[in-house]
N, C-alpha and C. Protein backbone atom coordinates (compact mmCIF):
# COMPACT_ATOMS: atom_id res chain seq x y z
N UNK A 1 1.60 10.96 -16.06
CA UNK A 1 1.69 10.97 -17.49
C UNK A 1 0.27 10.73 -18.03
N UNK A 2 0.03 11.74 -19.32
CA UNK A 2 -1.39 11.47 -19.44
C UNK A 2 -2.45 12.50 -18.87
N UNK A 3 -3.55 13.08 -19.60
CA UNK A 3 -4.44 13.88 -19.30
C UNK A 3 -5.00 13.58 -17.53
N UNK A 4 -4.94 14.76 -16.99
CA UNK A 4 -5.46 14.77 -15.48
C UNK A 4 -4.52 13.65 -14.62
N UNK A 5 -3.59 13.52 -15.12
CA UNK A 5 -3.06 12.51 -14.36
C UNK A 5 -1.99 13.04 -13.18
N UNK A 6 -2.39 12.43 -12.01
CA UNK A 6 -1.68 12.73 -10.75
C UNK A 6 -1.34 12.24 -9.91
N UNK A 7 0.15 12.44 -9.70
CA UNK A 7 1.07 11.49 -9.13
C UNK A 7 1.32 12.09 -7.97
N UNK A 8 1.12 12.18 -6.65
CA UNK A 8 0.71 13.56 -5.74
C UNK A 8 1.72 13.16 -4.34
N UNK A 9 2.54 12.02 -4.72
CA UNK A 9 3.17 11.54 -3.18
C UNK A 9 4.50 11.26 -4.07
N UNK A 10 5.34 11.01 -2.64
CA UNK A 10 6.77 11.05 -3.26
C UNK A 10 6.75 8.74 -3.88
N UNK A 11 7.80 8.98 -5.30
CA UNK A 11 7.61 7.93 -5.59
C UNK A 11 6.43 7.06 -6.58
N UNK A 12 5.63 8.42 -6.45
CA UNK A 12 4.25 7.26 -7.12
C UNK A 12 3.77 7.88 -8.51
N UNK A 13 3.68 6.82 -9.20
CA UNK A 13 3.35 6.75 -10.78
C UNK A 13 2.17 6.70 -11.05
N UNK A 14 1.54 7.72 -12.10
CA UNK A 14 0.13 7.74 -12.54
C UNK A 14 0.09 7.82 -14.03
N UNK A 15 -0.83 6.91 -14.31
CA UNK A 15 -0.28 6.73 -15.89
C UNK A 15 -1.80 6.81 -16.50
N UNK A 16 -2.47 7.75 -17.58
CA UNK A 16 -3.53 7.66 -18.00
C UNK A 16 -4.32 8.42 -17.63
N UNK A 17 -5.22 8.73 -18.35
CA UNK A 17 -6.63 10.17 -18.15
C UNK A 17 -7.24 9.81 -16.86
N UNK A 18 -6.62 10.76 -16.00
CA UNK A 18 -7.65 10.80 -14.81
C UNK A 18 -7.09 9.94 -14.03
N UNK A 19 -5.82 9.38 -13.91
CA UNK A 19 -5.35 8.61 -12.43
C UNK A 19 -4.83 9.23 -11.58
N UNK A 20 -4.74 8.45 -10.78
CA UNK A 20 -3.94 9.33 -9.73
C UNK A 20 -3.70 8.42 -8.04
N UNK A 21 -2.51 8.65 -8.20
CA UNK A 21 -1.67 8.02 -7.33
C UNK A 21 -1.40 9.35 -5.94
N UNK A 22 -1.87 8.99 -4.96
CA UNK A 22 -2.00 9.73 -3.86
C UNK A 22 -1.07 9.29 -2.66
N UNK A 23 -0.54 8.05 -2.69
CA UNK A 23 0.26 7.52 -1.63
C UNK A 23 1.51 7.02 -1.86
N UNK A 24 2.59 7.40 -1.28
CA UNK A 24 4.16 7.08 -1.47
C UNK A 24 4.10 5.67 -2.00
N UNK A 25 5.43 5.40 -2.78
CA UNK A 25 5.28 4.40 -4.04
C UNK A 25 4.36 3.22 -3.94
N UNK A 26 3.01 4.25 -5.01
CA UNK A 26 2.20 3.13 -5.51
C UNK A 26 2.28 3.85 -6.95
N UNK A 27 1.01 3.00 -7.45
CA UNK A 27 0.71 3.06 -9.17
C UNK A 27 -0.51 3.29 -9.50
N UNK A 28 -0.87 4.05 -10.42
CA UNK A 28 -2.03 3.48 -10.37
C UNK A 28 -2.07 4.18 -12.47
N UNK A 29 -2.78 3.07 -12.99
CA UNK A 29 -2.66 3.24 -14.47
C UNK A 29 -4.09 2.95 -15.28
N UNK A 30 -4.27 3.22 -16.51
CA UNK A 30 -5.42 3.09 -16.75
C UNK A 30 -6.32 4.53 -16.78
N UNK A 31 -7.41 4.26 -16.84
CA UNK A 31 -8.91 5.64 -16.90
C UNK A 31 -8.86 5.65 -15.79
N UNK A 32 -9.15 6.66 -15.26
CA UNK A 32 -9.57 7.25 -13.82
C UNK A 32 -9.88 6.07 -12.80
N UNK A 33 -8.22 5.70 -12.58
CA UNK A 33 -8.12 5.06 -11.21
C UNK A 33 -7.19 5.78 -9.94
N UNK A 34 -7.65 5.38 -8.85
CA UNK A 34 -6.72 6.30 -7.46
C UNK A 34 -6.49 4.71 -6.42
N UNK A 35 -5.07 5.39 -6.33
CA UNK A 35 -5.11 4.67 -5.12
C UNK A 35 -4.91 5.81 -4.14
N UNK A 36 -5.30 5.72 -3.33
CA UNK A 36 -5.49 6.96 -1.86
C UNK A 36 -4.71 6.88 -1.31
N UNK A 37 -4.99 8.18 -0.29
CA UNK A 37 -3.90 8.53 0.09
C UNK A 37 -3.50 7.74 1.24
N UNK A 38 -4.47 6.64 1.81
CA UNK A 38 -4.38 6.36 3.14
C UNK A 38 -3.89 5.08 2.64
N UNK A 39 -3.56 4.86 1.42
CA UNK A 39 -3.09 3.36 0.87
C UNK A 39 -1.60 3.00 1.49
N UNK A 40 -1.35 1.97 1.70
CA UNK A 40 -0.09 1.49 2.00
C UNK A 40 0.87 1.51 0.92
N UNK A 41 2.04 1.69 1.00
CA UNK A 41 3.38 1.59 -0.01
C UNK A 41 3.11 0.18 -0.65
N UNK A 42 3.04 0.38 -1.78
CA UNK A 42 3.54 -0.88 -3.09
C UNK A 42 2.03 -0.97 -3.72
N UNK A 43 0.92 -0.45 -3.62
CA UNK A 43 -0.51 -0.85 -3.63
C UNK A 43 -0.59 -0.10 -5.50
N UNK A 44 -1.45 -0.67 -6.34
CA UNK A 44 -1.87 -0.46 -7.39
C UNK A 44 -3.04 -0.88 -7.78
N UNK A 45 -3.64 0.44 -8.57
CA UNK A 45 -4.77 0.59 -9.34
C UNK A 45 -4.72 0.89 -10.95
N UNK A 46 -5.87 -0.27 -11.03
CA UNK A 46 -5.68 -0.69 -12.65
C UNK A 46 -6.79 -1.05 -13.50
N UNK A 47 -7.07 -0.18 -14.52
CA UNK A 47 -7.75 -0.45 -15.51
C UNK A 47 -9.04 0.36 -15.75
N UNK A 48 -10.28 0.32 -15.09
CA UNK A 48 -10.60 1.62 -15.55
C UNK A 48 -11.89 1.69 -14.34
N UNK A 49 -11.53 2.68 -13.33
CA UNK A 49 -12.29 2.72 -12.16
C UNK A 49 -12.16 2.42 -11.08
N UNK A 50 -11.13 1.50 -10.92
CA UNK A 50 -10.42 0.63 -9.83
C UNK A 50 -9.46 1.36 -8.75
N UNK A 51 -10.06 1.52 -7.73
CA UNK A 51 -9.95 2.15 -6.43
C UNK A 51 -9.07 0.82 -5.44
N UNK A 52 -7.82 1.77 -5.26
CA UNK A 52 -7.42 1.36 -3.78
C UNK A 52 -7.43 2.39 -2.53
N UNK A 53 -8.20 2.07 -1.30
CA UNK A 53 -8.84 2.92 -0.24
C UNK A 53 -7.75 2.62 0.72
N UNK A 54 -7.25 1.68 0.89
CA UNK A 54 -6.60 1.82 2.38
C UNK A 54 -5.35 0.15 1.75
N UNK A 55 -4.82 -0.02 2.98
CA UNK A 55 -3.72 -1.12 3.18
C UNK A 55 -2.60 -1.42 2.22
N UNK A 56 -1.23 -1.88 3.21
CA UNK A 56 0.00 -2.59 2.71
C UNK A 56 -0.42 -3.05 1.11
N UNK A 57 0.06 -2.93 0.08
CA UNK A 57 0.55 -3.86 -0.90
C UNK A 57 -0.99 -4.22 -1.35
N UNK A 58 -2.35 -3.69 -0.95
CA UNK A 58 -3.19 -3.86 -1.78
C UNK A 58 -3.64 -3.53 -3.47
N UNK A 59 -4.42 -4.10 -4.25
CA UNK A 59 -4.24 -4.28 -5.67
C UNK A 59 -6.07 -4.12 -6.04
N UNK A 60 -6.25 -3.24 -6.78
CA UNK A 60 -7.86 -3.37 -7.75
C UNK A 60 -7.21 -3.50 -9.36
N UNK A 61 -7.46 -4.44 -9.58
CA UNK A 61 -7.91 -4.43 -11.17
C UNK A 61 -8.65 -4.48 -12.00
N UNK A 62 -9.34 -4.10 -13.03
CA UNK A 62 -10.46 -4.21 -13.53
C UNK A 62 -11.22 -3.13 -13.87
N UNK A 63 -12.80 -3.46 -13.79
CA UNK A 63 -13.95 -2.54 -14.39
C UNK A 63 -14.34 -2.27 -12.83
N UNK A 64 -13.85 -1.16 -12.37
CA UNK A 64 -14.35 -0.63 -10.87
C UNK A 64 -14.56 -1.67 -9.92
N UNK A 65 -13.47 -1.96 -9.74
CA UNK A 65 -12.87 -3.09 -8.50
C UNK A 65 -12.53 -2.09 -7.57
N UNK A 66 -13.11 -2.32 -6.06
CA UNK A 66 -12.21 -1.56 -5.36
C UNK A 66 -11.77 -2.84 -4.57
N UNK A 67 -10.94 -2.23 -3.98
CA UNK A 67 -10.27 -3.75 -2.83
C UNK A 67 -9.68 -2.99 -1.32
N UNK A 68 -9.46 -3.23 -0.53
CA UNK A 68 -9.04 -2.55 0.57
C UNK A 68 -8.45 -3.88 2.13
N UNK A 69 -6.71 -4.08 1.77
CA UNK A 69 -5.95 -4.96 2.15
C UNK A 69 -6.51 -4.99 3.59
N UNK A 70 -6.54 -6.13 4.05
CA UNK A 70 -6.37 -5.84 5.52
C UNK A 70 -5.09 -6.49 6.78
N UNK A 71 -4.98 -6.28 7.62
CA UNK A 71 -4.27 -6.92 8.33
C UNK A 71 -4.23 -8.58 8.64
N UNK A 72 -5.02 -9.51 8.17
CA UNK A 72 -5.50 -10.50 8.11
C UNK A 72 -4.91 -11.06 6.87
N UNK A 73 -5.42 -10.05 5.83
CA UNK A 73 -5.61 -10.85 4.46
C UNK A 73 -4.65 -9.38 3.74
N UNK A 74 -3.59 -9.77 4.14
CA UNK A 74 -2.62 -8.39 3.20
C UNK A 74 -2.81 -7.94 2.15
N UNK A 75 -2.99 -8.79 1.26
CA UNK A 75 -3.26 -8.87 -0.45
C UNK A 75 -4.25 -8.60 -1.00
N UNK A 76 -5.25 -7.39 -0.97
CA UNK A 76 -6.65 -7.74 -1.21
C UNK A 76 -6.83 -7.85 -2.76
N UNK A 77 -6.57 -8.99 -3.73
CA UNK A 77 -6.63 -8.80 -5.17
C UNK A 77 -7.86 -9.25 -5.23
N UNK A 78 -8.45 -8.33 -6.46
CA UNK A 78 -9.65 -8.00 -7.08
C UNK A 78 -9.82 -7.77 -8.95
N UNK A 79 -10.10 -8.62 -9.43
CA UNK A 79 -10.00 -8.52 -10.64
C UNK A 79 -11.39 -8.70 -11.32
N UNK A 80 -11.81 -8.79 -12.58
CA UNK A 80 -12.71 -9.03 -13.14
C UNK A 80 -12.93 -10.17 -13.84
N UNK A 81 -12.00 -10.61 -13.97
CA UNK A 81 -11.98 -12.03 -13.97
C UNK A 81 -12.06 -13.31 -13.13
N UNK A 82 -11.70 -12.33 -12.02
CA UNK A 82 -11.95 -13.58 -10.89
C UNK A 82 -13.16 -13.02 -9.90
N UNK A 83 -13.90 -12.17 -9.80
CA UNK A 83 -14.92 -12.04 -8.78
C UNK A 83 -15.88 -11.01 -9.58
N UNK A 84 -17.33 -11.27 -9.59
CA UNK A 84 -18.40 -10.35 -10.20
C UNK A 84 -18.31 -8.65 -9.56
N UNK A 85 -18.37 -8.28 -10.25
CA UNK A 85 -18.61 -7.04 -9.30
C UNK A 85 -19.72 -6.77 -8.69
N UNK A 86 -19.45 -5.57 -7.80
CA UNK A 86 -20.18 -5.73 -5.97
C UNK A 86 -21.60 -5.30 -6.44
């Protein structure tokens, strides 16, 4: 929903100019955010730039947060409020 917006896997929601949701049910909302295709099921991207690259249930939020879950640390949350960007 939304200019350029692409929802490209079964299940997954893209909401806003230029998102795009590439991996079975994730999200990704906001200005030109992706979560990929190699992302794990449940993972969301949010707000404007914010990249999810890989893992389970990982999360970017913010001003070009990327985050990328790992087997260790499942959850990789990334916000702009809680960590400077890289």
């Amino acid at each position: 929903m939304g200019r350029q917006a692409n929802a490209s896997a079964a299940n997954a929601i893209a909401i806003g100019l230029a998102s795009t949701a590439q991996a079975a049910s994730t999200i990704a909302f906001g200005d030109s955010n992706t979560v990929a295709a190699a992302a794990g099921t449940g993972s969301i991207a949010g707000g404007h730039n914010s990249q999810v690259k890989g893992g389970t249930g990982a999360v970017a939020l913010g001003e070009g947060r990327p985050s990328l879950a790992t087997a260790r640390w499942r959850s990789a949350i990334r916000t702009s409020a809680m960590a400077p960007a890289p």
